[in-house]
N, C-alpha and C. Protein backbone atom coordinates (compact mmCIF):
# COMPACT_ATOMS: atom_id res chain seq x y z
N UNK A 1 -81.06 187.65 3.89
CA UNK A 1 -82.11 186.69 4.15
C UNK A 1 -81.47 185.40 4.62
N UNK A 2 -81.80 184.90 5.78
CA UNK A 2 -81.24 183.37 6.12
C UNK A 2 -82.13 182.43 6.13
N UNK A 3 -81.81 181.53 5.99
CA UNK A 3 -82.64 180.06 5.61
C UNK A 3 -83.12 179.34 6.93
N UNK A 4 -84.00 179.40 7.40
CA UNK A 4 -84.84 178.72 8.65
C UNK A 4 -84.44 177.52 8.99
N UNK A 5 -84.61 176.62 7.25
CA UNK A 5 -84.65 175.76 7.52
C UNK A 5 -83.54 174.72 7.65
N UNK A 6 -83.05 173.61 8.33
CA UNK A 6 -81.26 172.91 8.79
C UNK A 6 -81.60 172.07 7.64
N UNK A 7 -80.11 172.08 7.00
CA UNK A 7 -80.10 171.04 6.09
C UNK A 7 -80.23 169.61 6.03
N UNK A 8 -80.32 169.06 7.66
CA UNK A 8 -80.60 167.57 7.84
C UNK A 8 -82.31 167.52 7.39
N UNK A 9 -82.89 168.76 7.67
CA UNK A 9 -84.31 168.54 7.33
C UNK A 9 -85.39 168.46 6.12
N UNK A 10 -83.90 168.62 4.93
CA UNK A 10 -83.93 168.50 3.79
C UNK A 10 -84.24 166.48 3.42
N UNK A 11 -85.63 166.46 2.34
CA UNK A 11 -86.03 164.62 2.72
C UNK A 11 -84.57 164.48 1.26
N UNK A 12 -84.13 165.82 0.82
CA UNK A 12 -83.13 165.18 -0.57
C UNK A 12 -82.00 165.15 0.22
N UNK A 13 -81.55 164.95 1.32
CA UNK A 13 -80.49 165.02 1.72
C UNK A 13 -80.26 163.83 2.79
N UNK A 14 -81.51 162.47 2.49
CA UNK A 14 -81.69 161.84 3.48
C UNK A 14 -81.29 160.37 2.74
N UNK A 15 -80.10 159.91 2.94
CA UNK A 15 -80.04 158.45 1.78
C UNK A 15 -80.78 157.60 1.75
N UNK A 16 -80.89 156.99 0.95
CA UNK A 16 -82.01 155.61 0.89
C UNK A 16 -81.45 154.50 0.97
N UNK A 17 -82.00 153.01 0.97
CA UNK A 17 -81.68 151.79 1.38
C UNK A 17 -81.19 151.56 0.13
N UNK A 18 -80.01 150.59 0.30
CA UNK A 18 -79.46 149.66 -1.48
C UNK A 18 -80.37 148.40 -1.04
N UNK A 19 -80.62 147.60 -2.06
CA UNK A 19 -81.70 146.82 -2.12
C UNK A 19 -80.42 145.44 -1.74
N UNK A 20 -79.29 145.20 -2.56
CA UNK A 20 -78.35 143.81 -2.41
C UNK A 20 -77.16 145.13 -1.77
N UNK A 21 -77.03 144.99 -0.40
CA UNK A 21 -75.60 145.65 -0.45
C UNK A 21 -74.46 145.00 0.03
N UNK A 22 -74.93 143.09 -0.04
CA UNK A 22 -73.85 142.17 -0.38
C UNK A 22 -73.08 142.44 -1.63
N UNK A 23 -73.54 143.07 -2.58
CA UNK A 23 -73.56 142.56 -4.17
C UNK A 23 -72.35 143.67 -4.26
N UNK A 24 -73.10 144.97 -3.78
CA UNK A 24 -72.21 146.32 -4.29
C UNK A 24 -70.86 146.34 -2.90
N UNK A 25 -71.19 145.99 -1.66
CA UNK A 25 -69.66 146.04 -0.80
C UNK A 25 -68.75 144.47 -1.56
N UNK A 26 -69.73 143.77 -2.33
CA UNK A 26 -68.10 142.57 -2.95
C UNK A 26 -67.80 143.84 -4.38
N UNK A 27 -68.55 144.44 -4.67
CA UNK A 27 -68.06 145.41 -5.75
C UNK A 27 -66.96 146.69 -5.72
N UNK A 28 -67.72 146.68 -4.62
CA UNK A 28 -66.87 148.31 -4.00
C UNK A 28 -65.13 147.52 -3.42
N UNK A 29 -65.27 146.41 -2.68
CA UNK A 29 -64.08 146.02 -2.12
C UNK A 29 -63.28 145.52 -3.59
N UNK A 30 -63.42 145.23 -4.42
CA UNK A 30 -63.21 145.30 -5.94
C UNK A 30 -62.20 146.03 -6.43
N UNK A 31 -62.87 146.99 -6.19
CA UNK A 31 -62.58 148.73 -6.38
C UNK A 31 -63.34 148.61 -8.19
N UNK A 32 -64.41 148.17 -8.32
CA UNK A 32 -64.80 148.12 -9.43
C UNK A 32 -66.20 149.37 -9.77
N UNK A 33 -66.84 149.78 -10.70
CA UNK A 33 -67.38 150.78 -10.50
C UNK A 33 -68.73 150.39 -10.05
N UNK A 34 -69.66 151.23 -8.63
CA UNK A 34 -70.74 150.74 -8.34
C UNK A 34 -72.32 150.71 -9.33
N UNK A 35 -72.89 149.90 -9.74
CA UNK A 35 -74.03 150.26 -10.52
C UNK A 35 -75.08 150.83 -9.67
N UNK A 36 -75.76 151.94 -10.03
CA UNK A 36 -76.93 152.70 -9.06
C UNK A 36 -78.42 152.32 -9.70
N UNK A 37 -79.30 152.22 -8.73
CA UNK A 37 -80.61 151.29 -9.03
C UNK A 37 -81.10 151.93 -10.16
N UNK A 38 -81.31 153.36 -10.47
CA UNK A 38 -82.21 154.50 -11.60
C UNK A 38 -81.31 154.05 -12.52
N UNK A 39 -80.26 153.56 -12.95
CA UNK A 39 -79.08 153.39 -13.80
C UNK A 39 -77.99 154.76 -13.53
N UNK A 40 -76.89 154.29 -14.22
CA UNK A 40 -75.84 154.91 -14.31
C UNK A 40 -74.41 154.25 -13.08
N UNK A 41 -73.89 155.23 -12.37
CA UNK A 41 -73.21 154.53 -11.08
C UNK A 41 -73.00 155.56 -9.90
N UNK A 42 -72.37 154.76 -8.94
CA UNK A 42 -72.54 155.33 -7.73
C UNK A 42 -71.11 156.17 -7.61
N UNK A 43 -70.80 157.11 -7.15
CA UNK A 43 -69.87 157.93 -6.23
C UNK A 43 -69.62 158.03 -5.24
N UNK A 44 -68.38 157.63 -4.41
CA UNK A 44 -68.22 157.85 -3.06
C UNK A 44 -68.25 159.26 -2.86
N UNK A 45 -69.09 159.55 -1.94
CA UNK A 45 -68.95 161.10 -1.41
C UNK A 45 -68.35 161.04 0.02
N UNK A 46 -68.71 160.23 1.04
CA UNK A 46 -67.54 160.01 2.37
C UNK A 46 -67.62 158.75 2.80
N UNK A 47 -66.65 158.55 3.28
CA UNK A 47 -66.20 157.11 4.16
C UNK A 47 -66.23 157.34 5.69
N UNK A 48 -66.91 156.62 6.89
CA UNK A 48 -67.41 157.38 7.89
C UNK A 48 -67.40 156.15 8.92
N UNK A 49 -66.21 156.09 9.80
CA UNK A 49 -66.52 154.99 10.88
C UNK A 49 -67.03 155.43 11.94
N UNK A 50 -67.61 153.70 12.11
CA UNK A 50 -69.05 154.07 13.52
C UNK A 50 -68.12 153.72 14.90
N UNK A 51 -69.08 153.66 15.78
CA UNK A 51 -68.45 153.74 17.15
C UNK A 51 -68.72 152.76 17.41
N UNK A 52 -69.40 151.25 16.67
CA UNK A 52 -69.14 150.01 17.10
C UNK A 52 -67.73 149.63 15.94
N UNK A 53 -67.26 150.28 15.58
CA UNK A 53 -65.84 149.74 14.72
C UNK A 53 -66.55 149.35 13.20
N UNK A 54 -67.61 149.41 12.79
CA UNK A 54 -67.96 149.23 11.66
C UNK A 54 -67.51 150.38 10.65
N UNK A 55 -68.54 150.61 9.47
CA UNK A 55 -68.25 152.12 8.39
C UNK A 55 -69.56 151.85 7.88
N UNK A 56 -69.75 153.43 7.23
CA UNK A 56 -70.43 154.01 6.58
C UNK A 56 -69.92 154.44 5.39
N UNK A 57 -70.63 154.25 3.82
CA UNK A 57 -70.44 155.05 3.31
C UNK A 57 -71.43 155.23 2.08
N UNK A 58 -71.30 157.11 2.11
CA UNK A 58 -72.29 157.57 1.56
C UNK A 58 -71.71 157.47 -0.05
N UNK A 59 -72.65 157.34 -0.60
CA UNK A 59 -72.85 157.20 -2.02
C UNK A 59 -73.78 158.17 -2.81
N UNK A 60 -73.43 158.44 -4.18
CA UNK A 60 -74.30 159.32 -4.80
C UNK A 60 -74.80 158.97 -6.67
N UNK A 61 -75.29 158.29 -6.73
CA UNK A 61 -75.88 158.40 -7.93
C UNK A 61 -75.68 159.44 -8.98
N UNK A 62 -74.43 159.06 -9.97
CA UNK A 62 -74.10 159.90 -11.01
C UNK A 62 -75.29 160.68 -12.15
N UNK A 63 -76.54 159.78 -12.03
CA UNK A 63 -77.19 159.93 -12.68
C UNK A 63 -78.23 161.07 -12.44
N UNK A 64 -78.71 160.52 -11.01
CA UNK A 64 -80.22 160.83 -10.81
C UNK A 64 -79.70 162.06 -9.38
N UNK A 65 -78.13 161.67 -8.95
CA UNK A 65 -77.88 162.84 -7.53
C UNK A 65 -78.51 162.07 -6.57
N UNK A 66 -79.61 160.70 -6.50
CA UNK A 66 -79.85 160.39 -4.90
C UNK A 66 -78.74 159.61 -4.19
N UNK A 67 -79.07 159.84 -2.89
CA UNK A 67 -77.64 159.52 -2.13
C UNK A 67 -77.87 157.93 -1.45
N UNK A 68 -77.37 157.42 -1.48
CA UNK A 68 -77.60 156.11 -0.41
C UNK A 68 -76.68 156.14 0.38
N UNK A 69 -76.45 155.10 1.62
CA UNK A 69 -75.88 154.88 2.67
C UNK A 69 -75.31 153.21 2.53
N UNK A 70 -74.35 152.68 2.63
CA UNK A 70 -74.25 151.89 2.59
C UNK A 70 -73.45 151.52 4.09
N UNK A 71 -73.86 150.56 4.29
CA UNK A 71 -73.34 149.71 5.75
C UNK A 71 -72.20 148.61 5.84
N UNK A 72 -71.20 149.17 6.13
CA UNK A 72 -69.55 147.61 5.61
C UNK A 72 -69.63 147.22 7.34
N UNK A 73 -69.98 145.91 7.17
CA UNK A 73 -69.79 145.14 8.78
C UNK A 73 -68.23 145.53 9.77
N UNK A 74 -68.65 145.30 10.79
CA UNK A 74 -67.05 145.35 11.72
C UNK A 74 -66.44 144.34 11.14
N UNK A 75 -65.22 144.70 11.72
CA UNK A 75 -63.98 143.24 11.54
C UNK A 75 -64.42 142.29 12.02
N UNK A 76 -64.17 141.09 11.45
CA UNK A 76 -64.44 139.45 12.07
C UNK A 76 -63.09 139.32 12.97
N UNK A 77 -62.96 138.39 13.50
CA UNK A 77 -61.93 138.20 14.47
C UNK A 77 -60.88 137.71 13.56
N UNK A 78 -61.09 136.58 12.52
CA UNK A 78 -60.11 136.17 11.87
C UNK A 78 -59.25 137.43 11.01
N UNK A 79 -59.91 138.36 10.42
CA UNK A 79 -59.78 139.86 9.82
C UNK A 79 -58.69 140.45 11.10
N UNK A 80 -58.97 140.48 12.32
CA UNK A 80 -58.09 141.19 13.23
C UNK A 80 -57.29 140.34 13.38
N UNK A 81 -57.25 138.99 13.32
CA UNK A 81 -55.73 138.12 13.66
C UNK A 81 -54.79 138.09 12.50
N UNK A 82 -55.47 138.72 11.28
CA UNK A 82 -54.57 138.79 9.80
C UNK A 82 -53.87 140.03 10.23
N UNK A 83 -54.71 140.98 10.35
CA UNK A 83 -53.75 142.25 10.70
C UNK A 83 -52.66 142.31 11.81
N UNK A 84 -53.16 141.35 12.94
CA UNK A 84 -52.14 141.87 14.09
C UNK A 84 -50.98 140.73 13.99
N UNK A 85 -51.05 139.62 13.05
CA UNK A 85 -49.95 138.95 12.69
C UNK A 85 -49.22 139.56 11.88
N UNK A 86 -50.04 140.83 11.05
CA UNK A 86 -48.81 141.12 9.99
C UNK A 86 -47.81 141.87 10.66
N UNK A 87 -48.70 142.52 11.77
CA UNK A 87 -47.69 143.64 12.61
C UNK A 87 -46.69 143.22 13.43
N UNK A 88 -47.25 142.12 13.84
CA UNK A 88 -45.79 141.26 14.66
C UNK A 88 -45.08 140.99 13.83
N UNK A 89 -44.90 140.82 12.89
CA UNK A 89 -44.17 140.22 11.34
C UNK A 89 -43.13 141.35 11.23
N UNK A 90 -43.56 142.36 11.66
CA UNK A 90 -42.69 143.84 11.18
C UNK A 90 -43.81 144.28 9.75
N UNK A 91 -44.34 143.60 9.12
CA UNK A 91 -44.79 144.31 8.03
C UNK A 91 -46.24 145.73 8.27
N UNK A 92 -46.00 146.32 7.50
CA UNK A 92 -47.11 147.78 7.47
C UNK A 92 -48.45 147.16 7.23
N UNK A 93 -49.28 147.29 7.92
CA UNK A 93 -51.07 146.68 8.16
C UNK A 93 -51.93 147.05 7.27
N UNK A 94 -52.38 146.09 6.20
CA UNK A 94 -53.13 146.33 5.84
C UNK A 94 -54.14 145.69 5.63
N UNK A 95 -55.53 146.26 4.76
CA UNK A 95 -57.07 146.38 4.95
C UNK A 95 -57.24 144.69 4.32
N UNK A 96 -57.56 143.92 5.28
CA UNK A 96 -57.90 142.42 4.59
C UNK A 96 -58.93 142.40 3.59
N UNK A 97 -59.99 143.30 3.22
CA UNK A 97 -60.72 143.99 2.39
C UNK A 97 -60.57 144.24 1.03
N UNK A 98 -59.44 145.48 1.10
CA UNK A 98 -59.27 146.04 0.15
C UNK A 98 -57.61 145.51 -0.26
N UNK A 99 -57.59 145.04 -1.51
CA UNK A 99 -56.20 144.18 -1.58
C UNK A 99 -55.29 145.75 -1.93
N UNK A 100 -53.81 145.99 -0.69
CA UNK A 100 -53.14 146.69 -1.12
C UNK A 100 -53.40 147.86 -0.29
N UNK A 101 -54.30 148.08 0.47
CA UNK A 101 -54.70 149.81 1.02
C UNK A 101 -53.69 149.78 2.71
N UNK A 102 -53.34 150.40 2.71
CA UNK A 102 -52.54 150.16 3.96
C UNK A 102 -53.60 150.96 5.11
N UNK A 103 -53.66 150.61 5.93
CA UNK A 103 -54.50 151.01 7.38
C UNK A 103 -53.65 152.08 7.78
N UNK A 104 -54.79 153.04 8.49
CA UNK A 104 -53.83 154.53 8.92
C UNK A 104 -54.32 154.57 10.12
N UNK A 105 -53.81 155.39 11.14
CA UNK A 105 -54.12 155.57 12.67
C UNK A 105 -55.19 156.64 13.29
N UNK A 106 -56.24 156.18 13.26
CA UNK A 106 -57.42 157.06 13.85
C UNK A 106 -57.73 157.38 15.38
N UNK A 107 -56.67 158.20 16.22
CA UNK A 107 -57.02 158.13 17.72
C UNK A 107 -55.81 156.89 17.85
N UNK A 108 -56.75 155.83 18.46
CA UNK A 108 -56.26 154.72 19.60
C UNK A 108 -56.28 153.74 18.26
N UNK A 109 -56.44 153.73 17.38
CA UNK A 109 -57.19 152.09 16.48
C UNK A 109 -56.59 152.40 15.09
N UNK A 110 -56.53 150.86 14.54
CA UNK A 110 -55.97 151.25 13.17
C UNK A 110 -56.95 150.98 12.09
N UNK A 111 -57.70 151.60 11.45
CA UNK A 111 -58.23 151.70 10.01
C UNK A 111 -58.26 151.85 9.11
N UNK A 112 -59.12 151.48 7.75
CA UNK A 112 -59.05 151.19 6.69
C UNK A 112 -59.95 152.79 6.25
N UNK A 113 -59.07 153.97 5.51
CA UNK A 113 -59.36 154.90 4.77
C UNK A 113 -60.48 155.10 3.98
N UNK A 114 -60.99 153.52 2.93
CA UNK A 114 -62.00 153.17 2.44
C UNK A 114 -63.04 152.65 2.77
N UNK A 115 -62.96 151.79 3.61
CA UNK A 115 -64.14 151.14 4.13
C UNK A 115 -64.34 152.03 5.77
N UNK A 116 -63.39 152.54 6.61
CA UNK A 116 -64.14 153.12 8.25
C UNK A 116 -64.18 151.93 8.87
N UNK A 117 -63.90 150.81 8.93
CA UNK A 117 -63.21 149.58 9.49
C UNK A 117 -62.19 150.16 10.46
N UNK A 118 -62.41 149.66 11.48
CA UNK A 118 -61.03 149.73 12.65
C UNK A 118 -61.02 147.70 12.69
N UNK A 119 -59.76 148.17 12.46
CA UNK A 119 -59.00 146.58 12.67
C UNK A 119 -58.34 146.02 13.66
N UNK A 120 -57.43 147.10 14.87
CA UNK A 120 -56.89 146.93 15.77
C UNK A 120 -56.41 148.19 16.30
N UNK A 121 -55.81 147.80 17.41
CA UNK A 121 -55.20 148.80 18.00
C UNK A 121 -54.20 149.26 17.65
N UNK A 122 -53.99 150.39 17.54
CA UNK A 122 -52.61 151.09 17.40
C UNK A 122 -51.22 151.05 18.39
């Protein structure tokens, strides 16, 4: 028996809006644990950069299983002049974000593992 129906067309498989997601990306960049609206906390399930250089990431409610989406802005310019000074420096690039995460090479651009941030070029 196969299933008709695609799993995007599932409404439990569709994330919902965070209400402050100033509050939870100064939390998440933290690395502190996220609080989820039903109570309990949130779970990263993926980290997902966009094609304007921003990220995605999906979240899951330990409690209740609903998923949200959360939205981390592109780099600011000052964010890309921290990184590409460190690289002229000789030092290894990392996430002005996340204190300590070193940026890895995606394609052409260098990003942040946790947040889906591209910071510069490779």
């Amino acid at each position: 028996m196969t299933n008709s129906r695609l799993a995007s067309d599932s409404l439990s498989d569709t994330p919902y809006d965070i209400a402050n997601p100033g509050d939870l990306l100064r939390l998440y960049y933290e690395g502190a644990k996220l609080p989820s609206p039903p109570g309990g906390f949130l779970m990263v399930l993926r980290v997902q950069p966009e094609d304007d250089g921003s990220g995605s990431i999906l979240l899951e409610c330990a409690t209740s299983s609903l998923r949200y989406q959360l939205d981390v802005p592109k780099a600011t310019r000052s964010e890309r002049k921290r990184v590409r000074d460190g690289m002229e420096s000789g030092a290894d690039p990392e996430c002005p974000r996340h204190a300590g995460q070193l940026l890895v090479r995606m394609r052409n651009d260098l990003m942040c593992p946790k947040c889906g941030v591209r910071y510069a070029r490779a």
